[in-house]
N, C-alpha and C. Protein backbone atom coordinates (compact mmCIF):
# COMPACT_ATOMS: atom_id res chain seq x y z
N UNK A 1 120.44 113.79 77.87
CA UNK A 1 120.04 112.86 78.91
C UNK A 1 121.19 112.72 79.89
N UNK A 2 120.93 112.30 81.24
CA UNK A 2 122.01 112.36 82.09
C UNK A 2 122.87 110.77 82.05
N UNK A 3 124.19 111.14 82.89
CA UNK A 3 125.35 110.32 81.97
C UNK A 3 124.76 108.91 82.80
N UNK A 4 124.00 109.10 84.33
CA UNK A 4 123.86 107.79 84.91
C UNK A 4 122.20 107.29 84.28
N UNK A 5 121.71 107.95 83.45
CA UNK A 5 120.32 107.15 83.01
C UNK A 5 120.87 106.76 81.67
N UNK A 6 120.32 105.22 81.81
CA UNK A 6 120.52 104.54 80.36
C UNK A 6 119.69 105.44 78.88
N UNK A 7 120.36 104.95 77.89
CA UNK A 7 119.47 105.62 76.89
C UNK A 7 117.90 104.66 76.94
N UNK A 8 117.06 105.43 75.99
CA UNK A 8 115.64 104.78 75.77
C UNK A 8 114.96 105.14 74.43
N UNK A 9 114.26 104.20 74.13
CA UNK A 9 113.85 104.90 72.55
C UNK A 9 112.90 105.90 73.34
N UNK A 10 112.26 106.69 72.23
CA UNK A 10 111.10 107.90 72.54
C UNK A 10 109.43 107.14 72.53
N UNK A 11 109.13 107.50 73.69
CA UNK A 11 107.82 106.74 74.33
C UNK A 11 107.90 105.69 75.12
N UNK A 12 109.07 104.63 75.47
CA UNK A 12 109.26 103.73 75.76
C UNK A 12 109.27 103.90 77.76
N UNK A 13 108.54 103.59 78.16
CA UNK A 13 108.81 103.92 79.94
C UNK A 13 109.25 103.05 80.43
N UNK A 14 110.21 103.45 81.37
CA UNK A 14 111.23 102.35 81.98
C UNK A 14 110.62 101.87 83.48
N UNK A 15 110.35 100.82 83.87
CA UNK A 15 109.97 100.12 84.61
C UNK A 15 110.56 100.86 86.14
N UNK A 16 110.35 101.52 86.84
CA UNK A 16 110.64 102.02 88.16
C UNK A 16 110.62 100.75 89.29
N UNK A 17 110.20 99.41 89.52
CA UNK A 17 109.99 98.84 90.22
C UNK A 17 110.31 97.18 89.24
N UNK A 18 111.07 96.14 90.07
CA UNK A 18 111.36 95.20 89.59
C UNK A 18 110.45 94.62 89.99
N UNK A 19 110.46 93.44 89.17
CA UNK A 19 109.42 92.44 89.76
C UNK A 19 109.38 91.77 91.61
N UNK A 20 110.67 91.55 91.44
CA UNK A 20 110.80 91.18 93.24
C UNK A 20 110.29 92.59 94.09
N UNK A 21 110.45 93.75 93.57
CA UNK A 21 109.83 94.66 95.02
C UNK A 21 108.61 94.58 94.62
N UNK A 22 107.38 94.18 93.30
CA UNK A 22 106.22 94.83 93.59
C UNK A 22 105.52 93.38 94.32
N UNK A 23 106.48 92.36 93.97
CA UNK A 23 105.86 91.06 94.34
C UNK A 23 106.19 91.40 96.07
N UNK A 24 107.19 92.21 96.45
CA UNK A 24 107.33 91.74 97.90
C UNK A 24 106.41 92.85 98.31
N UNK A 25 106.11 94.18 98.05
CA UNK A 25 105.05 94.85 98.56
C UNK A 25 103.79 94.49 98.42
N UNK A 26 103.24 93.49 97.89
CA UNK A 26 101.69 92.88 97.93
C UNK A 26 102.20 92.00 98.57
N UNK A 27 103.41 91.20 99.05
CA UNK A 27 103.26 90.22 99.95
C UNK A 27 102.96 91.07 101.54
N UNK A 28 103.68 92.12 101.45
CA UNK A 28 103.66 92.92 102.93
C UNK A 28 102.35 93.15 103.42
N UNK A 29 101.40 93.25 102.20
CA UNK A 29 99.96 93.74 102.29
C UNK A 29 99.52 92.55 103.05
N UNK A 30 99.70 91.50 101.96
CA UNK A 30 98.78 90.15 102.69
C UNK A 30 99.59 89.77 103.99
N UNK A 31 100.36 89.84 104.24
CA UNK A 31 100.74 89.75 106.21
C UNK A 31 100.26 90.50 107.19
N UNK A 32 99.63 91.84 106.23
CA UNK A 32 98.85 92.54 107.16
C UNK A 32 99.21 94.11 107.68
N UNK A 33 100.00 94.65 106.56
CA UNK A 33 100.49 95.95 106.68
C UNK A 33 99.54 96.47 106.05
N UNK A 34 98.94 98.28 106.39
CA UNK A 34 98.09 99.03 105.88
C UNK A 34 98.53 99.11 104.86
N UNK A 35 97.98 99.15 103.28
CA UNK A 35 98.17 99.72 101.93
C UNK A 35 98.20 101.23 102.05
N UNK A 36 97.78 102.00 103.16
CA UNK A 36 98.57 103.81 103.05
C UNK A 36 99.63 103.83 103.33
N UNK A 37 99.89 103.43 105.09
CA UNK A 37 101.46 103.57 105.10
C UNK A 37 102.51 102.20 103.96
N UNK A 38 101.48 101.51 103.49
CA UNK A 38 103.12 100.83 102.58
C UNK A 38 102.96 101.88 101.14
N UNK A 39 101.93 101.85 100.93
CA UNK A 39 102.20 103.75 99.40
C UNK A 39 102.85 104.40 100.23
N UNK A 40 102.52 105.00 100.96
CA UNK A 40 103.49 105.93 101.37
C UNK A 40 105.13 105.41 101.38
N UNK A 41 105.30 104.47 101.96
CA UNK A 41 106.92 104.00 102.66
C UNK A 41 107.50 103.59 101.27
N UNK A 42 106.92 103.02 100.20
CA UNK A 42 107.18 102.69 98.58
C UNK A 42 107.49 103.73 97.85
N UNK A 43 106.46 104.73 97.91
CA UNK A 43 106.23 105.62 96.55
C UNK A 43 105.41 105.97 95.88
N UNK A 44 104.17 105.19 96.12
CA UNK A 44 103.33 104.76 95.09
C UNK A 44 102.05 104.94 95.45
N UNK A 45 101.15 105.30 94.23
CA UNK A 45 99.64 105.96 94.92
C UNK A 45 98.51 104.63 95.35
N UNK A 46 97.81 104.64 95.66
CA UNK A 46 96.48 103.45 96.15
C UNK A 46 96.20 103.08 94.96
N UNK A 47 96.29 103.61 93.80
CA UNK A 47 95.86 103.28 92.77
C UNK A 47 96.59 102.16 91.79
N UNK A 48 98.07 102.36 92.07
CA UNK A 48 99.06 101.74 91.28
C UNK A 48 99.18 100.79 92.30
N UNK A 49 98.57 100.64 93.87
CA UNK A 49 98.74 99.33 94.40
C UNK A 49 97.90 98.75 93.93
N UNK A 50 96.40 98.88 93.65
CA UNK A 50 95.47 98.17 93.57
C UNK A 50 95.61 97.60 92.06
N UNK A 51 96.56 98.00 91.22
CA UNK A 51 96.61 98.13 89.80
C UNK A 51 97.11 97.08 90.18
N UNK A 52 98.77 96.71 91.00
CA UNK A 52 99.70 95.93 90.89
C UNK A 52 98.75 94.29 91.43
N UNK A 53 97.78 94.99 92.50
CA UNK A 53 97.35 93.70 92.96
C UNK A 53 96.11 92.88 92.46
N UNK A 54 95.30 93.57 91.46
CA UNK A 54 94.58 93.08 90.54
C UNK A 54 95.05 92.33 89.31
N UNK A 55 96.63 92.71 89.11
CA UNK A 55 97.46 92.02 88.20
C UNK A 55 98.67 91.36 89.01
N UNK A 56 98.79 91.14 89.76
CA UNK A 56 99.81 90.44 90.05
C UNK A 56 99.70 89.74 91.01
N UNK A 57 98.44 89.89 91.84
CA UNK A 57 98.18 89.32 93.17
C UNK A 57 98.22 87.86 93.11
N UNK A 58 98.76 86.90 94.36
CA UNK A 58 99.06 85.59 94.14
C UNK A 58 99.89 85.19 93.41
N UNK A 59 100.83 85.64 92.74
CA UNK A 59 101.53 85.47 91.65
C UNK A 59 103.02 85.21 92.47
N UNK A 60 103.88 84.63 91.82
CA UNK A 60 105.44 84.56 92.51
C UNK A 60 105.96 85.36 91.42
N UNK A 61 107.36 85.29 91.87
CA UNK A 61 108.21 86.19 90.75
C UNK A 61 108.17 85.65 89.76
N UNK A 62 108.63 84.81 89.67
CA UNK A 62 108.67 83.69 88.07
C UNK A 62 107.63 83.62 87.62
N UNK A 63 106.71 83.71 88.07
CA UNK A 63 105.09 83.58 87.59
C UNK A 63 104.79 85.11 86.52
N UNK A 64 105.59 86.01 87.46
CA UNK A 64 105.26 87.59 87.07
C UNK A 64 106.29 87.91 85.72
N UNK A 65 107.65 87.07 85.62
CA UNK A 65 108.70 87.54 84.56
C UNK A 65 107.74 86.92 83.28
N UNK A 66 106.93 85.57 83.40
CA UNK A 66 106.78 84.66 82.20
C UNK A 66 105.50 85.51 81.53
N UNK A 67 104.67 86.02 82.90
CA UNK A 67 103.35 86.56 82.37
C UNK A 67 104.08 88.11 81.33
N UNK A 68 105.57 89.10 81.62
CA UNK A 68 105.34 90.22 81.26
C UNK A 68 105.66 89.87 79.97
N UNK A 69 106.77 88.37 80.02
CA UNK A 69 107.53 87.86 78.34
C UNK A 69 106.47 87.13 77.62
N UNK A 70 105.45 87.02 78.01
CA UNK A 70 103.86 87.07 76.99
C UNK A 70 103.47 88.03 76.45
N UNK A 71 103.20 89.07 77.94
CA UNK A 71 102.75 90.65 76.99
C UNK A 71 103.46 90.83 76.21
N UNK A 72 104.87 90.83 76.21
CA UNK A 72 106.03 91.76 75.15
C UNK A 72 105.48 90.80 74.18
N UNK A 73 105.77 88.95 74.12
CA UNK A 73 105.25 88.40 72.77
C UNK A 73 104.04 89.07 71.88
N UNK A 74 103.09 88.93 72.99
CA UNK A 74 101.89 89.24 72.36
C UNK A 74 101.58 90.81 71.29
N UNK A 75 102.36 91.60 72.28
CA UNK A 75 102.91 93.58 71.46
C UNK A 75 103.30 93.07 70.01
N UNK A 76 104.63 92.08 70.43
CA UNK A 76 105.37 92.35 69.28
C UNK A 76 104.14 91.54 67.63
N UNK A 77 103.77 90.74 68.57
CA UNK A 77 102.82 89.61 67.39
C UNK A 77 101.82 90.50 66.74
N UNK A 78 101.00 91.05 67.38
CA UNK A 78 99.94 92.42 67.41
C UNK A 78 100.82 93.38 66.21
N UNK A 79 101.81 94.00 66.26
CA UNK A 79 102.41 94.80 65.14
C UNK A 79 102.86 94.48 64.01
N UNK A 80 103.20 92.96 63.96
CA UNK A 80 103.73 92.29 63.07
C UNK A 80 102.68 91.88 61.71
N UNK A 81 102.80 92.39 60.61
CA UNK A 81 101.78 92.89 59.26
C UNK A 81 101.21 91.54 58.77
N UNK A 82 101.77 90.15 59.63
CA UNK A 82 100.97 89.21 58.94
C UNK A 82 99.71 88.72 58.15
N UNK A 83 98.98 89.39 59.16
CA UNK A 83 97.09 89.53 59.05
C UNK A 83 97.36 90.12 58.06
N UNK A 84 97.57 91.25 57.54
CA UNK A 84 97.78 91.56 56.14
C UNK A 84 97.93 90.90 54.86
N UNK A 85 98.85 90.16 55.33
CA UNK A 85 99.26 89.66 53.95
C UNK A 85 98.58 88.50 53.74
N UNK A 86 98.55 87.40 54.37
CA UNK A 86 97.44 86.71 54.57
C UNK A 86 96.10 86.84 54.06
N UNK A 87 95.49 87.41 55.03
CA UNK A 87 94.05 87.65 54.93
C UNK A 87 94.08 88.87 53.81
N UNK A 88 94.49 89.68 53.55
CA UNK A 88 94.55 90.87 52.43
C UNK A 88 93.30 91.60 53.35
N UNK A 89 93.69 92.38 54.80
CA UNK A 89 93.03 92.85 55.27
C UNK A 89 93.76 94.54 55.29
């Protein structure tokens, strides 16, 4: 792996976009910039805008860090063998 990319476990994808740029490129949208030229000027296909703005739309940053430290809760809760032992499922 190269010396300036951090290590990563295997499968794990590293986030290309922080929360402040995807929150500020759906803000650019709603002021009224075309969604081609801002994919284009970003990076990013029509698809991964419409992705970002079906999930993130209206949202502030802080709104967007608390919602992703749910998903991760929720992953980690989901793997965790409790239901097992418990329920003897």
């Amino acid at each position: 792996m190269s010396k300036c990319l951090p290590e990563r476990k295997a499968g794990v994808k590293r986030a290309r976009f922080s929360e402040e740029q995807i929150i500020s490129v759906l803000k650019e949208a709603e002021a009224g910039a075309k969604v081609s030229e801002l994919c284009g000027r970003h990076g990013i296909s029509d698809a991964t805008f419409r992705t970002w703005r079906n999930k993130y739309g209206g949202l502030e940053v802080s709104e967007m860090r608390r919602l992703r430290q749910l998903e991760e809760e929720n992953r980690r809760n989901r793997s965790w063998p409790t239901r097992r032992w418990i329920f003897g499922r």
